[in-house]
Protein backbone atom coordinates (compact mmCIF):
# COMPACT_ATOMS: atom_id res chain seq x y z
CA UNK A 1 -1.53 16.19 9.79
CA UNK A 2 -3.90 14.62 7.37
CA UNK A 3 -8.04 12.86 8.62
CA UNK A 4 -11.00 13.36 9.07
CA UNK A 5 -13.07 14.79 13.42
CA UNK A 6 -16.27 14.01 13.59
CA UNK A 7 -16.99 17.03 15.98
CA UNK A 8 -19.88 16.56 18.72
CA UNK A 9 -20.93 19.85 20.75
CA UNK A 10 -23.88 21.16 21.37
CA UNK A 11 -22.53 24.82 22.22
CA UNK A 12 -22.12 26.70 18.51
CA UNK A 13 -18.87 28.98 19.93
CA UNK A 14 -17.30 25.63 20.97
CA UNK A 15 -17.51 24.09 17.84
CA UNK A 16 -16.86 26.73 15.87
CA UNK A 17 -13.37 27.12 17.62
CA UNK A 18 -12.54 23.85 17.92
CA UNK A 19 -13.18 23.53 13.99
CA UNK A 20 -10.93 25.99 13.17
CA UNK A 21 -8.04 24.59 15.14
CA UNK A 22 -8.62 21.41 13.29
CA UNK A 23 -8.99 23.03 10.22
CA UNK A 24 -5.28 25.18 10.68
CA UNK A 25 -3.55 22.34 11.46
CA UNK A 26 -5.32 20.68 7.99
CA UNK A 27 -8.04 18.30 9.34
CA UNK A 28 -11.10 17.99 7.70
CA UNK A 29 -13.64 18.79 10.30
CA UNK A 30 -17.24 18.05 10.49
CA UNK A 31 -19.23 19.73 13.37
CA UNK A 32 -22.53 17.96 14.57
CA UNK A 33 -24.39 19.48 17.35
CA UNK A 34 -25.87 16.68 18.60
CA UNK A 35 -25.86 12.64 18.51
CA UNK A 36 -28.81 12.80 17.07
CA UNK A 37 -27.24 15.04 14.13
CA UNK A 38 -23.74 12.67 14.33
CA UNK A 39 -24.94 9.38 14.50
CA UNK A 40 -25.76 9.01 10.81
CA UNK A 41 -21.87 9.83 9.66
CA UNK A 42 -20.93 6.80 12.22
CA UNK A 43 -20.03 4.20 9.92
CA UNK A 44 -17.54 1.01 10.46
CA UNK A 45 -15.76 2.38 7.56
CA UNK A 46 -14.93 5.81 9.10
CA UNK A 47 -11.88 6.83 8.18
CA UNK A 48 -10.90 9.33 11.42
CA UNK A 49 -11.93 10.01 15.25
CA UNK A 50 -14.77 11.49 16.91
CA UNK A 51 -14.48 13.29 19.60
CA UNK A 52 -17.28 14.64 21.78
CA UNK A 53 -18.35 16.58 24.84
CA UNK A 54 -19.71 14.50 27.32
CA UNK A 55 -22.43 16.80 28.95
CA UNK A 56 -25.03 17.40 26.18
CA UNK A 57 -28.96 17.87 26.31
CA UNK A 58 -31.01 14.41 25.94
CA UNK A 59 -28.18 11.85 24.63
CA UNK A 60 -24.53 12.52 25.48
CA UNK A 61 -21.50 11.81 25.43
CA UNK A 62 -21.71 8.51 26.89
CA UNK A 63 -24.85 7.45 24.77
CA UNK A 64 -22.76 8.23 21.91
CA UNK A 65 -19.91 6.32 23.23
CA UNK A 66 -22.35 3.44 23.70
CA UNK A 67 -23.56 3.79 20.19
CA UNK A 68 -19.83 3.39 18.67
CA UNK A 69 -18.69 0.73 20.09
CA UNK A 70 -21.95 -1.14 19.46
CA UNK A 71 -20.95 -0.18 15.64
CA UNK A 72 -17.10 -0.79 15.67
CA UNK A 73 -15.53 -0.74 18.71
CA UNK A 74 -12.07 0.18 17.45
CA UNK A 75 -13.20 3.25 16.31
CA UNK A 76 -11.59 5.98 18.54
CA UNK A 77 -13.62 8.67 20.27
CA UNK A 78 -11.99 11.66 22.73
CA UNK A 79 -14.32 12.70 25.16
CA UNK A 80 -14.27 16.27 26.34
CA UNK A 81 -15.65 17.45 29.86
CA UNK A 82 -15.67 21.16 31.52
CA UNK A 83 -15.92 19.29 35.04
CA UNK A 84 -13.22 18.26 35.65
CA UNK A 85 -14.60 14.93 37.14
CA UNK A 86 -12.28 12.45 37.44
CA UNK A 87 -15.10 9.68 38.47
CA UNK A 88 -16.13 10.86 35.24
CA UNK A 89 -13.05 10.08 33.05
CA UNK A 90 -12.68 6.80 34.68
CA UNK A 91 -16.10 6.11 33.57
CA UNK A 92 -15.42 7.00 30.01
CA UNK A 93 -11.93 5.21 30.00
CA UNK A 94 -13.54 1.77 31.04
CA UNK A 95 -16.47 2.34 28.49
CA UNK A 96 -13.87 2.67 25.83
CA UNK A 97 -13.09 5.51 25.68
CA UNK A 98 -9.63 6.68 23.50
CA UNK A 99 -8.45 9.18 25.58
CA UNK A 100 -10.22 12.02 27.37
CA UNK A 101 -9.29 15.69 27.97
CA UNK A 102 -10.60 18.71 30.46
CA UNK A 103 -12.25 21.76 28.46
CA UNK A 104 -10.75 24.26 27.85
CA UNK A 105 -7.84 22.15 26.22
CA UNK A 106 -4.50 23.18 25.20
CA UNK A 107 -4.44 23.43 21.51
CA UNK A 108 -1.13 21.24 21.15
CA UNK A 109 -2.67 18.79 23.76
CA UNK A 110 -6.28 18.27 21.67
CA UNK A 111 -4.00 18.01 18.22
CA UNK A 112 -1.25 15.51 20.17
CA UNK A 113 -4.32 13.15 21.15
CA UNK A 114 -6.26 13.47 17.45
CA UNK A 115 -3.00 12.39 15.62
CA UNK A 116 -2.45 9.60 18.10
CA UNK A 117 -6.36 8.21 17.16
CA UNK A 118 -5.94 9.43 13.41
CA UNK A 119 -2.44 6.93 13.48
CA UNK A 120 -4.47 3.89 15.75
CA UNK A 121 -7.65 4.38 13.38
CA UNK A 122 -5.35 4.12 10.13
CA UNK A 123 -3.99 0.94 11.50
CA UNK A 124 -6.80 -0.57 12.24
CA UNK A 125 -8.49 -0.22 8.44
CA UNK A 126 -5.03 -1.34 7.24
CA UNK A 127 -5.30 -4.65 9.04
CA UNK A 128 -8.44 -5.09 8.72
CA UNK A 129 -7.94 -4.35 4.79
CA UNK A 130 -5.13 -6.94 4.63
CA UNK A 131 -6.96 -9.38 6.81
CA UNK A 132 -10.21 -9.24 4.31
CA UNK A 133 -7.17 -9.66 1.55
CA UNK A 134 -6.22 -13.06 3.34
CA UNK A 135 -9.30 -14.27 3.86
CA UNK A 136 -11.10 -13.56 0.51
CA UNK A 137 -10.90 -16.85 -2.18
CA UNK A 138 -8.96 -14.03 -4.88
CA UNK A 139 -5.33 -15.05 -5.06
CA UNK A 140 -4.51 -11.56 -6.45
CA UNK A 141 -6.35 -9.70 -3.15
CA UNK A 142 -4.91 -12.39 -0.73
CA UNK A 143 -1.10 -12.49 -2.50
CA UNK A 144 -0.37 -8.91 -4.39
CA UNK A 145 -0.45 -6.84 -1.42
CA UNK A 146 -0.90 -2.95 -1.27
CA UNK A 147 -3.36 0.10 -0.86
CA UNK A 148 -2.06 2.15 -3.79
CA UNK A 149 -4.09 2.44 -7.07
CA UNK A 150 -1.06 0.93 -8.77
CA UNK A 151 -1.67 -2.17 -6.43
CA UNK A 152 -4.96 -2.35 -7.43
CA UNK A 153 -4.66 -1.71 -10.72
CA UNK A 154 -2.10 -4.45 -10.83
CA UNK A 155 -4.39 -6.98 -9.15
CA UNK A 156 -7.07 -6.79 -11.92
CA UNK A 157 -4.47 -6.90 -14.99
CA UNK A 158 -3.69 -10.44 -13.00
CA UNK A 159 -6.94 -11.61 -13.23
CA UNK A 160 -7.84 -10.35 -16.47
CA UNK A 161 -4.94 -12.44 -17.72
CA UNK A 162 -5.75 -15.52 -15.92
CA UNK A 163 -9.25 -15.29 -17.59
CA UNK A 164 -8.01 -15.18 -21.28
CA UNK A 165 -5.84 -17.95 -20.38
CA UNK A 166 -3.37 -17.02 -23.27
CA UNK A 167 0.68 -16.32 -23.43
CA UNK A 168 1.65 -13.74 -20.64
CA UNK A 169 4.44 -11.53 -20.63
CA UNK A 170 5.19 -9.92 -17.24
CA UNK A 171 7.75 -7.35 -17.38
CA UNK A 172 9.12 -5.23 -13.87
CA UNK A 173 12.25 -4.21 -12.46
CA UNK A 174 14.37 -6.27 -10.64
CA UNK A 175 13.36 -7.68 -7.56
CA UNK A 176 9.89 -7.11 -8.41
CA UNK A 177 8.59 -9.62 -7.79
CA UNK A 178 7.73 -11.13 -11.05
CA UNK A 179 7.93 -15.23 -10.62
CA UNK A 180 5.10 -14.43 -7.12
CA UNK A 181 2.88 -12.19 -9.77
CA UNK A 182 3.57 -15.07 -12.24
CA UNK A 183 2.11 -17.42 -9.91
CA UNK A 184 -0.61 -15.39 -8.89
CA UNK A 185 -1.40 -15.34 -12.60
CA UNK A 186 -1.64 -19.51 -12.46
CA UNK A 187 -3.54 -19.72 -9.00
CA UNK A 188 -6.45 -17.18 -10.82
CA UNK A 189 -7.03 -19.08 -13.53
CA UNK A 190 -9.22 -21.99 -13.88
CA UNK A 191 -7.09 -24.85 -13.04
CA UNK A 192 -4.80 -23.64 -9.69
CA UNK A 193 -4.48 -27.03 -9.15
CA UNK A 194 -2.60 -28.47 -12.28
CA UNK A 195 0.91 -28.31 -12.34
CA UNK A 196 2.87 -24.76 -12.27
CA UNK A 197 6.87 -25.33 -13.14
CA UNK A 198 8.81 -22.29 -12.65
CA UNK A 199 12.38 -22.31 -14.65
CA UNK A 200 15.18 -20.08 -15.83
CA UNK A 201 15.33 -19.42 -19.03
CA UNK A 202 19.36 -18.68 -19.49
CA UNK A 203 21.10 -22.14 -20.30
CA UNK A 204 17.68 -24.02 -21.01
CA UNK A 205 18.18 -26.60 -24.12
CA UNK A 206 15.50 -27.68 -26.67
CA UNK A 207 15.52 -30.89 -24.89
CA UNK A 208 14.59 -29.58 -21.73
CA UNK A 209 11.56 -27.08 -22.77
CA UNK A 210 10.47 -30.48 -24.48
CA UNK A 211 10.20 -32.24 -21.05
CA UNK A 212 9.02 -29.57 -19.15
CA UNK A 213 6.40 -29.03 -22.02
CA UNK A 214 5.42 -32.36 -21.46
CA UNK A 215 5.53 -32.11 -17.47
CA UNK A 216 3.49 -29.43 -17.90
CA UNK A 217 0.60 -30.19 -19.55
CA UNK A 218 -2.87 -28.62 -18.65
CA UNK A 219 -0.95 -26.58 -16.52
CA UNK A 220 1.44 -23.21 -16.30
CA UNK A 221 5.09 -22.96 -17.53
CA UNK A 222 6.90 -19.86 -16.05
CA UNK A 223 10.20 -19.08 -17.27
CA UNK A 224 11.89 -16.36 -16.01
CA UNK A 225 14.37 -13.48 -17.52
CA UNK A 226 13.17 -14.95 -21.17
CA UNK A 227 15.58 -12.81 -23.26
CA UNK A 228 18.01 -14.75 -21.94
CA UNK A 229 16.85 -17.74 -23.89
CA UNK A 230 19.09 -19.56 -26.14
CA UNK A 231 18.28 -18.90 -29.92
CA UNK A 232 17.50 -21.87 -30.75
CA UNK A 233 15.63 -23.11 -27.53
CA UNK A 234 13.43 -20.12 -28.67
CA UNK A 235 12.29 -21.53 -32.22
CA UNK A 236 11.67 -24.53 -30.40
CA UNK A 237 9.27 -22.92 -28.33
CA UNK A 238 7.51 -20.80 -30.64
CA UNK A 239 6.95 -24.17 -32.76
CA UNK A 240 5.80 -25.69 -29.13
CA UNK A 241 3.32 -22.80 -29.21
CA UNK A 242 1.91 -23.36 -32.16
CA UNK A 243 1.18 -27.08 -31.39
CA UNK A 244 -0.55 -26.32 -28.18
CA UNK A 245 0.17 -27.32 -24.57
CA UNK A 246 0.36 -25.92 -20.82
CA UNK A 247 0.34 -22.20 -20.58
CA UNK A 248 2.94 -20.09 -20.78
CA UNK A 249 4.08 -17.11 -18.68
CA UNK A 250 7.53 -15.17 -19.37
CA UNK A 251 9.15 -12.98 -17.37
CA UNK A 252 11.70 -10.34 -17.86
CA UNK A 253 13.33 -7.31 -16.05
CA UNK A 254 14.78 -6.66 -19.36
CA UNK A 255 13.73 -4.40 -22.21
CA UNK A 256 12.75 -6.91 -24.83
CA UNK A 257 11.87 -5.34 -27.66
CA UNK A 258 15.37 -3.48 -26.96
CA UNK A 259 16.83 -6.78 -27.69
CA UNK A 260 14.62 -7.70 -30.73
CA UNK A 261 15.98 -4.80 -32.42
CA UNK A 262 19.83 -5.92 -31.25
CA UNK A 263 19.33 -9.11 -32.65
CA UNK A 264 19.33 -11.01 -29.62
CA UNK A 265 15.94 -12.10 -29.05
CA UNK A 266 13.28 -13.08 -31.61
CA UNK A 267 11.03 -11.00 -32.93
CA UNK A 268 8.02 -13.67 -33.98
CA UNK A 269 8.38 -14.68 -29.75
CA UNK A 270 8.45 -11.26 -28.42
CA UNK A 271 5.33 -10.05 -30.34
CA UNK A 272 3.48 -12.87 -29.20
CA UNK A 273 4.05 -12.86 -26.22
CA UNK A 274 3.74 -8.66 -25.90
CA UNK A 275 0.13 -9.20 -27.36
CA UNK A 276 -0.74 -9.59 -23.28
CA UNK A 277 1.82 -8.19 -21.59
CA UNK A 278 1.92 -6.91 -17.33
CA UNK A 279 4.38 -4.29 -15.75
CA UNK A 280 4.82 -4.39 -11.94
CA UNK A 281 4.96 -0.79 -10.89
CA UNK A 282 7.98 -0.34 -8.52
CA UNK A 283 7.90 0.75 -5.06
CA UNK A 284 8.94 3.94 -5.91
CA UNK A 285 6.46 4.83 -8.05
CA UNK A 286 3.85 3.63 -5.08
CA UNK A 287 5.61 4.69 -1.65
CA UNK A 288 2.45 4.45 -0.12
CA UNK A 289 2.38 0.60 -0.61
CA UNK A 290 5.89 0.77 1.30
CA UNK A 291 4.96 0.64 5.13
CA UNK A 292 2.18 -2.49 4.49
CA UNK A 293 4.62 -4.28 2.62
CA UNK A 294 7.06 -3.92 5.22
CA UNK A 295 4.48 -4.81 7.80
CA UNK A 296 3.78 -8.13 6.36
CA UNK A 297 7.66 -9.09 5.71
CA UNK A 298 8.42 -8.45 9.43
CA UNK A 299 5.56 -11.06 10.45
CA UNK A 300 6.76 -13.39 7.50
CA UNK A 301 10.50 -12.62 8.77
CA UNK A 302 9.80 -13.08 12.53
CA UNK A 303 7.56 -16.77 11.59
CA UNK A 304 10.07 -17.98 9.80
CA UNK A 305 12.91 -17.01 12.59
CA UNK A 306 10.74 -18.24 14.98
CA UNK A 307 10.97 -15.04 16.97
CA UNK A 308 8.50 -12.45 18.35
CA UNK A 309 7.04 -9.71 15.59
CA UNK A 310 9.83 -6.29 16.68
CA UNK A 311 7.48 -2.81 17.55
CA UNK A 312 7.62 -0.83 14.45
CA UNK A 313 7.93 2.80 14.76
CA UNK A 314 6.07 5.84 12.64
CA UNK A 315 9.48 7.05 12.06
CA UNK A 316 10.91 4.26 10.93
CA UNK A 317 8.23 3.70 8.94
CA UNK A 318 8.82 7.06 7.28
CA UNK A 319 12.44 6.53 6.93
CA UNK A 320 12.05 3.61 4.54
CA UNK A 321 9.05 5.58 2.78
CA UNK A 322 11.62 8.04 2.00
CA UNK A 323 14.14 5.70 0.13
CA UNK A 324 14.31 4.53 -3.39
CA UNK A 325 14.86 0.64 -2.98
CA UNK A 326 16.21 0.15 -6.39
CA UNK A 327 15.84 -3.47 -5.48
CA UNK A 328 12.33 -3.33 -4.92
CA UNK A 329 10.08 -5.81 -3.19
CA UNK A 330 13.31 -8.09 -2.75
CA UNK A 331 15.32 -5.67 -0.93
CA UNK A 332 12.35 -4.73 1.64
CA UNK A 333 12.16 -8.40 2.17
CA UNK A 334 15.94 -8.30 3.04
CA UNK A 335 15.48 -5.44 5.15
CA UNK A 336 12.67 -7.08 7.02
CA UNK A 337 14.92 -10.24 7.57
CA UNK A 338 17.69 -7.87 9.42
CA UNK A 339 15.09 -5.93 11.11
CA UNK A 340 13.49 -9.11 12.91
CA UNK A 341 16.97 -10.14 13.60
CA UNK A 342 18.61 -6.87 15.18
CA UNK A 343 21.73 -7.29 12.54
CA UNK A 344 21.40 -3.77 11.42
CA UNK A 345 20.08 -2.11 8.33
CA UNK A 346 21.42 -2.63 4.94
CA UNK A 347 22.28 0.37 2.34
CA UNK A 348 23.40 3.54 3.04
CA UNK A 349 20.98 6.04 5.23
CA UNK A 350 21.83 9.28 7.72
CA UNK A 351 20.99 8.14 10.91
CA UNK A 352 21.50 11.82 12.16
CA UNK A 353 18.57 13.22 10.33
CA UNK A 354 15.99 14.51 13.03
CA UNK A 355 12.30 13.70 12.26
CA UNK A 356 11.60 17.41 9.93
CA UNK A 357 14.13 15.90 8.10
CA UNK A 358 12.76 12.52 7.66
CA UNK A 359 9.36 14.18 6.84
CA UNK A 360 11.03 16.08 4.05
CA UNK A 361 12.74 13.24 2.58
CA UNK A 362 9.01 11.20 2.57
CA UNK A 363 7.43 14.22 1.63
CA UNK A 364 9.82 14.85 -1.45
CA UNK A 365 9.83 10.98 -2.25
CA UNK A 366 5.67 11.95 -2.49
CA UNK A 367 5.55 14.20 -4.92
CA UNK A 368 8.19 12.82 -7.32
CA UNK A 369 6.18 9.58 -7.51
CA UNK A 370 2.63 11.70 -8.24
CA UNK A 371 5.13 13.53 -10.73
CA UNK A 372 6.27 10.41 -12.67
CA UNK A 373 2.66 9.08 -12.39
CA UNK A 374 1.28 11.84 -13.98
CA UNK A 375 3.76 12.41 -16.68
CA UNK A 376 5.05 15.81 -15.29
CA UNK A 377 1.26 16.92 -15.91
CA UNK A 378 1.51 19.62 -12.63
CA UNK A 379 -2.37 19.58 -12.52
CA UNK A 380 -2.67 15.81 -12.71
CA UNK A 381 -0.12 15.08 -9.98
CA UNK A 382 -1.76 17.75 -7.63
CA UNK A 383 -4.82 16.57 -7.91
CA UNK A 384 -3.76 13.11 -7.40
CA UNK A 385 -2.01 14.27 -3.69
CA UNK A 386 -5.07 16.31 -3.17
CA UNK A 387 -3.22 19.35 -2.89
CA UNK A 388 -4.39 23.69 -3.73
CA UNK A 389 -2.00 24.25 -7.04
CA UNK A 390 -0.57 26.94 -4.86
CA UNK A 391 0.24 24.70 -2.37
CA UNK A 392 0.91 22.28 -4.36
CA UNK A 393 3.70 24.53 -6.38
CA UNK A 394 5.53 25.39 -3.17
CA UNK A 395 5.85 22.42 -2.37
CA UNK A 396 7.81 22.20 -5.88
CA UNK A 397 10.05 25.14 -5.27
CA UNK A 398 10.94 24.03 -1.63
CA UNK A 399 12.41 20.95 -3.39
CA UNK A 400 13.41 22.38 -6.46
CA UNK A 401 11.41 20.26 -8.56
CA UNK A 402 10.15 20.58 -11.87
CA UNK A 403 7.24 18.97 -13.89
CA UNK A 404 8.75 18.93 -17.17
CA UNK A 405 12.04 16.66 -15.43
CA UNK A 406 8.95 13.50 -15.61
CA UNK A 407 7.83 14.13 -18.80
């Protein structure tokens, strides 16, 4: 278990304890012994739970509680009692409370109701994140969704490229999602409204490009897989590029300059175009971006079918973490169709695995991706998971992984 406990007691040997339980079970605890000394780390940003005795000289528990949900009311806070009062926890439940528990707790009890806040808390910064995404005028925040830093990262190459306003190149795996980024690219640049044709570039004649070239003008041209564009269709588009027109953007889930050196694609086009050139990271190289991606196909999914959003469940959620989805984006989609729909789950899984397992899977699927990411540089990736190298190279030998299979 992974978050951050505010910790609010005014007796030293309770907080002390209580910070080492949360500490073993790896929470990052900070002890305050008073609102006074806890009300300045109450932010609507904070990332965790609070939890607090109620019965504390001058402001307590309750004046605390008070104090929260005047700053963000979603923010959950556990409030502990050595009364046993139950007048008391009704109180504190109607107030807003999260939960509250009888001191002294059960250790497994206290750590049951933390994760449960730590899980609702995570949630509600995730839609709150996405919502800000929605609402904000970017196309790349509202569109390219994500939490990762390959997200992010991949939302300002977007509109870096729709500010030069030159030839773009995106290159990604299949079902990457590369026409949507394309798009993306259009809607951030300085004209969204002008016209944006989207084509396949296998099969398209000279006569064609010259008609969507025209149809195009002052706007974007995206044509997709461009290696697979006839040989001569491609002078006539270089000599199209020369003269000036709408924008282009090429896609390609190909290796390109694979095929320059084959013969089948030509070299003048493919170094032009390369001269701004995007790669959509895929989702196993981001995992993390896995369970929001999900979240918002299953509400697309469920719109479109007309049918109520289904409950999703933390092990679920883990479950698909865990998988590669060689199909990317386009194959969570499909996943979120049949999940909305109760027709079962495509490609193969063990539905027998027990939740340790599951863990392990997601867990391995973690530090692979920090592996590739950091080129099989052990210090990089460990630093990147936040991890003790010791820990960190456990981990590695529980899985029988090695750094130098990612470089």
């Amino acid at each position: 278990m992974n978050g951050q406990v505010l910790l609010v007691d005014d007796d030293a040997a309770v907080r002390e304890a209580l910070g080492q339980t949360l500490a073993l079970a790896d929470l990052d605890a900070v002890t305050a012994g008073s609102f006074v000394e806890a009300k300045d780390r109450i932010k609507p940003d904070f990332d965790g739970v609070i939890v607090s005795d109620i019965r504390m000289p001058g402001r307590d528990g309750f004046h605390l509680l008070s104090y929260v949900q005047d700053i963000d009311d979603a923010l959950p806070v556990i409030l502990l009692t050595g009364e046993g009062d139950i007048p008391m926890a009704v109180r504190a439940m109607s107030q807003g409370a999260f939960d509250f528990l009888e001191k002294p707790c059960g250790r497994d009890e206290l750590l049951r109701v933390i994760e449960r806040g730590l899980k609702t808390r995570a949630l509600v910064l995730e839609n709150r994140a996405l919502k800000a995404q929605l609402e904000a005028g970017d196309p790349a925040a509202r569109l390219i969704f994500g939490v990762s830093r390959q997200a992010e990262a991949l939302r300002g190459q977007v509109r870096a490229a729709a500010r030069v306003g030159a030839e773009v190149l995106v290159v990604g795996a299949p079902g990457a999602g590369i026409p949507k980024v394309a798009e993306v690219i259009h809607l951030s640049g300085n004209a969204p409204s002008a016209p944006f044709e989207k084509r396949a570039a296998a099969g398209l004649s000279r006569e064609a490009l010259a008609k969507l070239w025209a149809d195009c003008a002052g706007g974007t041209l995206f044509l997709d897989e461009i290696g697979a564009l006839p040989d001569d269709t491609q002078v006539a588009l270089l000599d199209a590029l020369e003269r000036g027109g709408p924008r282009l953007i090429a896609g390609s889930s190909r290796d390109l300059s694979q095929a320059v050196e084959q013969g089948g694609f030509s070299a003048e086009l493919y170094y032009r175009l390369d001269a701004l050139s995007l790669r959509i990271p895929t989702l196993s190289e981001r995992p993390e971006d896995i369970p929001v991606l999900f979240r918002h196909y299953v509400a697309q999914a469920a719109e479109q079918a007309g049918l109520e959003a289904p409950e999703l469940e933390e092990d679920m959620l883990a479950e698909l973490v865990s998988r590669d989805w060689p199909g990317n984006a386009r194959a969570l989609m499909s996943e979120a169709m049949r999940f909305v729909l109760g027709v079962g789950a495509g490609g193969p899984r063990d539905t027998e695995l027990g939740l340790a397992e599951r863990m392990a899977q997601v867990e391995r699927s973690l530090l692979e991706s920090a592996l590739r990411r950091a080129e099989g540089n052990a210090r990089s990736a460990a630093e990147a998971l936040k991890l003790p190298r010791k820990t960190f190279y456990d981990k590695l030998t529980k899985f029988g992984l090695k750094p130098e299979d990612y470089r």
